[in-house]
C-alpha atoms as a PDB file:
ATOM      1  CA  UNK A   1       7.317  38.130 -21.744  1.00  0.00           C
ATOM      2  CA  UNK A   2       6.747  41.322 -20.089  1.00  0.00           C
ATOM      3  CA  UNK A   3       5.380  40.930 -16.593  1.00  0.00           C
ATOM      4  CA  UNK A   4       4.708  41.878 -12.846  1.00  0.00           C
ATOM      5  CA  UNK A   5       5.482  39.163 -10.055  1.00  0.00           C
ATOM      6  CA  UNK A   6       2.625  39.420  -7.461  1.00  0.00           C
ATOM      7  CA  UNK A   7       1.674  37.387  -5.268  1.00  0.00           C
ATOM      8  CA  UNK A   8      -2.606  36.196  -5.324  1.00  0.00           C
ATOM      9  CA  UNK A   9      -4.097  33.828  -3.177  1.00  0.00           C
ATOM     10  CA  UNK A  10      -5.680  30.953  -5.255  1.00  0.00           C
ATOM     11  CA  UNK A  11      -7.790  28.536  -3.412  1.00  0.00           C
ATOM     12  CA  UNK A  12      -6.105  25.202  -3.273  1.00  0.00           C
ATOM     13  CA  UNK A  13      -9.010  23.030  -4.823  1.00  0.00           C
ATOM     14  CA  UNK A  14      -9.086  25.160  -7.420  1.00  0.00           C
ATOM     15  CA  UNK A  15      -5.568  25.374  -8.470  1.00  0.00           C
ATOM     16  CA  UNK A  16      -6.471  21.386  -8.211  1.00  0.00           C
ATOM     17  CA  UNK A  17      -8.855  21.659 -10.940  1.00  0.00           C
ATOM     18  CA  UNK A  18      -6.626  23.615 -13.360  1.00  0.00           C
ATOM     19  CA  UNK A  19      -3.925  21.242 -12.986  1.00  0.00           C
ATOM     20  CA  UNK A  20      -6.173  18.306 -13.422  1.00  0.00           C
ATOM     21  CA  UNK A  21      -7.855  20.125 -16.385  1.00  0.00           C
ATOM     22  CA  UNK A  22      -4.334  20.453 -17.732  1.00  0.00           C
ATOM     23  CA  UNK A  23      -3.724  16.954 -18.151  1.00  0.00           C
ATOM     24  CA  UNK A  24      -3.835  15.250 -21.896  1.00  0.00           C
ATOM     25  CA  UNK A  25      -7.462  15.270 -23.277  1.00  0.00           C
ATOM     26  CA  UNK A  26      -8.777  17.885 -20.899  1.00  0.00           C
ATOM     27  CA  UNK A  27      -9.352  21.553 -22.232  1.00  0.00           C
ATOM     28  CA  UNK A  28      -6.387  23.234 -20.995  1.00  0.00           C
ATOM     29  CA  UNK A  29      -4.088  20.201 -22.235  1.00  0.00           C
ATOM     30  CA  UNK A  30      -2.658  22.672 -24.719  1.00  0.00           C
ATOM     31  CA  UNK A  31      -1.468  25.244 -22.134  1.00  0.00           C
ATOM     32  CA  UNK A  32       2.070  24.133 -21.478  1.00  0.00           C
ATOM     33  CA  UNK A  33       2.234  25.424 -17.757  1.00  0.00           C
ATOM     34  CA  UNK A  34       0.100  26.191 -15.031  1.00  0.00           C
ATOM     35  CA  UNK A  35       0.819  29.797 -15.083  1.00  0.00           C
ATOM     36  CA  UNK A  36       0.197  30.301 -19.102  1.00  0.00           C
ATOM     37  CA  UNK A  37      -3.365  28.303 -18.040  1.00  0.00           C
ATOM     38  CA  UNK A  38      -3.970  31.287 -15.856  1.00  0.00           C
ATOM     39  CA  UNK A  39      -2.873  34.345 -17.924  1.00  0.00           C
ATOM     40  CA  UNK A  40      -4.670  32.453 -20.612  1.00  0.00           C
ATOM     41  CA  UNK A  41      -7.816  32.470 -18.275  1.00  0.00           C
ATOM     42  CA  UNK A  42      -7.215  36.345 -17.925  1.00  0.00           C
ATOM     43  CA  UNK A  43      -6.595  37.163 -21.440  1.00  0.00           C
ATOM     44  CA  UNK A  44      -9.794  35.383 -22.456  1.00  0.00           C
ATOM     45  CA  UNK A  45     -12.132  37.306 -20.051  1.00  0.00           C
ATOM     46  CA  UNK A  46      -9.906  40.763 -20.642  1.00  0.00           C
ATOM     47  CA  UNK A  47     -10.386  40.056 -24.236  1.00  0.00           C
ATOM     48  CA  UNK A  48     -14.127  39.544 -24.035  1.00  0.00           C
ATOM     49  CA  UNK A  49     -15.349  41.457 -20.960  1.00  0.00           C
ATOM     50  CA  UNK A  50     -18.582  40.839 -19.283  1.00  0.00           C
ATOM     51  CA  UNK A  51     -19.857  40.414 -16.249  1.00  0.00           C
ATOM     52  CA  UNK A  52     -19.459  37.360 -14.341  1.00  0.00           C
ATOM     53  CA  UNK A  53     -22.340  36.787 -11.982  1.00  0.00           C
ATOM     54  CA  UNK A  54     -21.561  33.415 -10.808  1.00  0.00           C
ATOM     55  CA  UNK A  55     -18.412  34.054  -9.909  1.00  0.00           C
ATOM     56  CA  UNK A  56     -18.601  37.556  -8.421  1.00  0.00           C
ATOM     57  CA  UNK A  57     -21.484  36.170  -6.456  1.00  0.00           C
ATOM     58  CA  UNK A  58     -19.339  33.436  -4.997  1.00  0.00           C
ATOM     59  CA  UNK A  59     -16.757  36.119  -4.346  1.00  0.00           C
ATOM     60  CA  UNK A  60     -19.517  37.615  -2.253  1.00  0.00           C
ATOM     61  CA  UNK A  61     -20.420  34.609  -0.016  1.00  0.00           C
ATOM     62  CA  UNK A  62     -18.769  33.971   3.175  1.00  0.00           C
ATOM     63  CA  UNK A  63     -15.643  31.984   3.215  1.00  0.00           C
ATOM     64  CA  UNK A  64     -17.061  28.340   4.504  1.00  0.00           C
ATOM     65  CA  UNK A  65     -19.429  29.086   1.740  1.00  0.00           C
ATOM     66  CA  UNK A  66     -16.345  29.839  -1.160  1.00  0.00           C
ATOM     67  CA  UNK A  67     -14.728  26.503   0.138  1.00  0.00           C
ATOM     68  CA  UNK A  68     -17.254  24.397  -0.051  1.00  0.00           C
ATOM     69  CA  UNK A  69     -18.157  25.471  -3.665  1.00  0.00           C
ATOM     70  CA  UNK A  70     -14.474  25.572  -4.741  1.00  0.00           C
ATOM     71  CA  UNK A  71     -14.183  21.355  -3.139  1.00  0.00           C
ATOM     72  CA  UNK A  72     -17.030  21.014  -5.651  1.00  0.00           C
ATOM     73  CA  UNK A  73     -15.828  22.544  -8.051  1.00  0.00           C
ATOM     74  CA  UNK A  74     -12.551  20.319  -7.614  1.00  0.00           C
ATOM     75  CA  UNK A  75     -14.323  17.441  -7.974  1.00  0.00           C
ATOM     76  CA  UNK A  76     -16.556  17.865 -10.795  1.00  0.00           C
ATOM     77  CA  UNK A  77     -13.050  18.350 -12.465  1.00  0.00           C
ATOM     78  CA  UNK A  78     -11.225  15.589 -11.355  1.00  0.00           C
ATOM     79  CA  UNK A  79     -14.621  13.454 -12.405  1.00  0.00           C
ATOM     80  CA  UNK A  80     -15.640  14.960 -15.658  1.00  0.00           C
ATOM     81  CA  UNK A  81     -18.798  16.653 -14.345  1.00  0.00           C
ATOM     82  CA  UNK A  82     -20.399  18.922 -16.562  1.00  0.00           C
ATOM     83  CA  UNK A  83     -22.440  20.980 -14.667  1.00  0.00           C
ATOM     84  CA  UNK A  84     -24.111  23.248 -17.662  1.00  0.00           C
ATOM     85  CA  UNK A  85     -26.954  21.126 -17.338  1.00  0.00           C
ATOM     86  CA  UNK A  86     -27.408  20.879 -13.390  1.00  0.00           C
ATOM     87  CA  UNK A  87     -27.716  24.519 -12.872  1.00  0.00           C
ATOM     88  CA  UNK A  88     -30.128  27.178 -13.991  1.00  0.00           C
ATOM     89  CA  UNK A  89     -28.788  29.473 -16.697  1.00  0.00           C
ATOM     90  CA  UNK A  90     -27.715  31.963 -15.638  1.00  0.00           C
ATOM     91  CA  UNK A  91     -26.174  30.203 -13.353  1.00  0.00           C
ATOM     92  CA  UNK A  92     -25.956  31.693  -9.673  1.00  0.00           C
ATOM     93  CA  UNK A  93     -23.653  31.443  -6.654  1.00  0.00           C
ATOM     94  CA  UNK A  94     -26.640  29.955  -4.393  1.00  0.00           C
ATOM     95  CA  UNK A  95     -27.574  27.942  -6.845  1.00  0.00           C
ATOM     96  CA  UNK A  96     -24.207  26.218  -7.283  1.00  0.00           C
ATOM     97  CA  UNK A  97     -23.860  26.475  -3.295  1.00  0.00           C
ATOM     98  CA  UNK A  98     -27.146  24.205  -3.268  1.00  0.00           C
ATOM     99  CA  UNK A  99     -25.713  21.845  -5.675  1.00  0.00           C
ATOM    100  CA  UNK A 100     -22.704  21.695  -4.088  1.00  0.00           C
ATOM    101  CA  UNK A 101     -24.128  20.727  -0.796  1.00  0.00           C
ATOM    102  CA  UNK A 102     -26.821  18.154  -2.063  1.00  0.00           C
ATOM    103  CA  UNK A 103     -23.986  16.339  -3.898  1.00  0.00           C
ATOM    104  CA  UNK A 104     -21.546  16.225  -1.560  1.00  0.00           C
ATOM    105  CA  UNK A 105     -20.888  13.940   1.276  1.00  0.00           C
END
């Protein structure tokens, strides 16, 4: 495989997620690492480009806001959340933040 080493900063909880969403039964089971779960990520949404409210939006908030949506985000993962149907659509960064704080403990 052709490719560039750099180095990203992915938020723990959310590398978290992909791992757990790695695991047999989950959908990136068939991805045999954690990196081809990533590229795969980035091929999908290079291959079909389109803007990505939600998540630009939570690129937008302040940190302490990013961390408590990615711990969220972590566990509706590790407990087989889905939250299509407990957000509007389209789904927005403050809305997520809201859910994310009325959920959590």
């Amino acid at each position: 495989m052709r490719s560039t080493p750099k180095s990203i900063r992915i938020p723990s909880p959310i590398l978290d997620a992909v791992e757990h969403l790695r695991k047999p039964g989950h959908p990136f089971a068939d991805y045999p690492s954690l990196n081809a779960a990533i590229v795969g990520l980035l091929r999908y949404a290079v291959a079909f480009p389109r803007t990505h409210e939600l998540t630009a939006g939570i690129a937008r908030l302040p940190e302490n806001e990013q961390d408590k949506i990615d711990d969220f985000l972590a566990a509706s993962a590790r407990d087989s959340i889905d939250l299509r149907g407990l957000l509007p659509k389209p789904a927005t960064a403050e809305a997520i933040l809201s859910l994310a704080c009325r959920l959590q403990t």
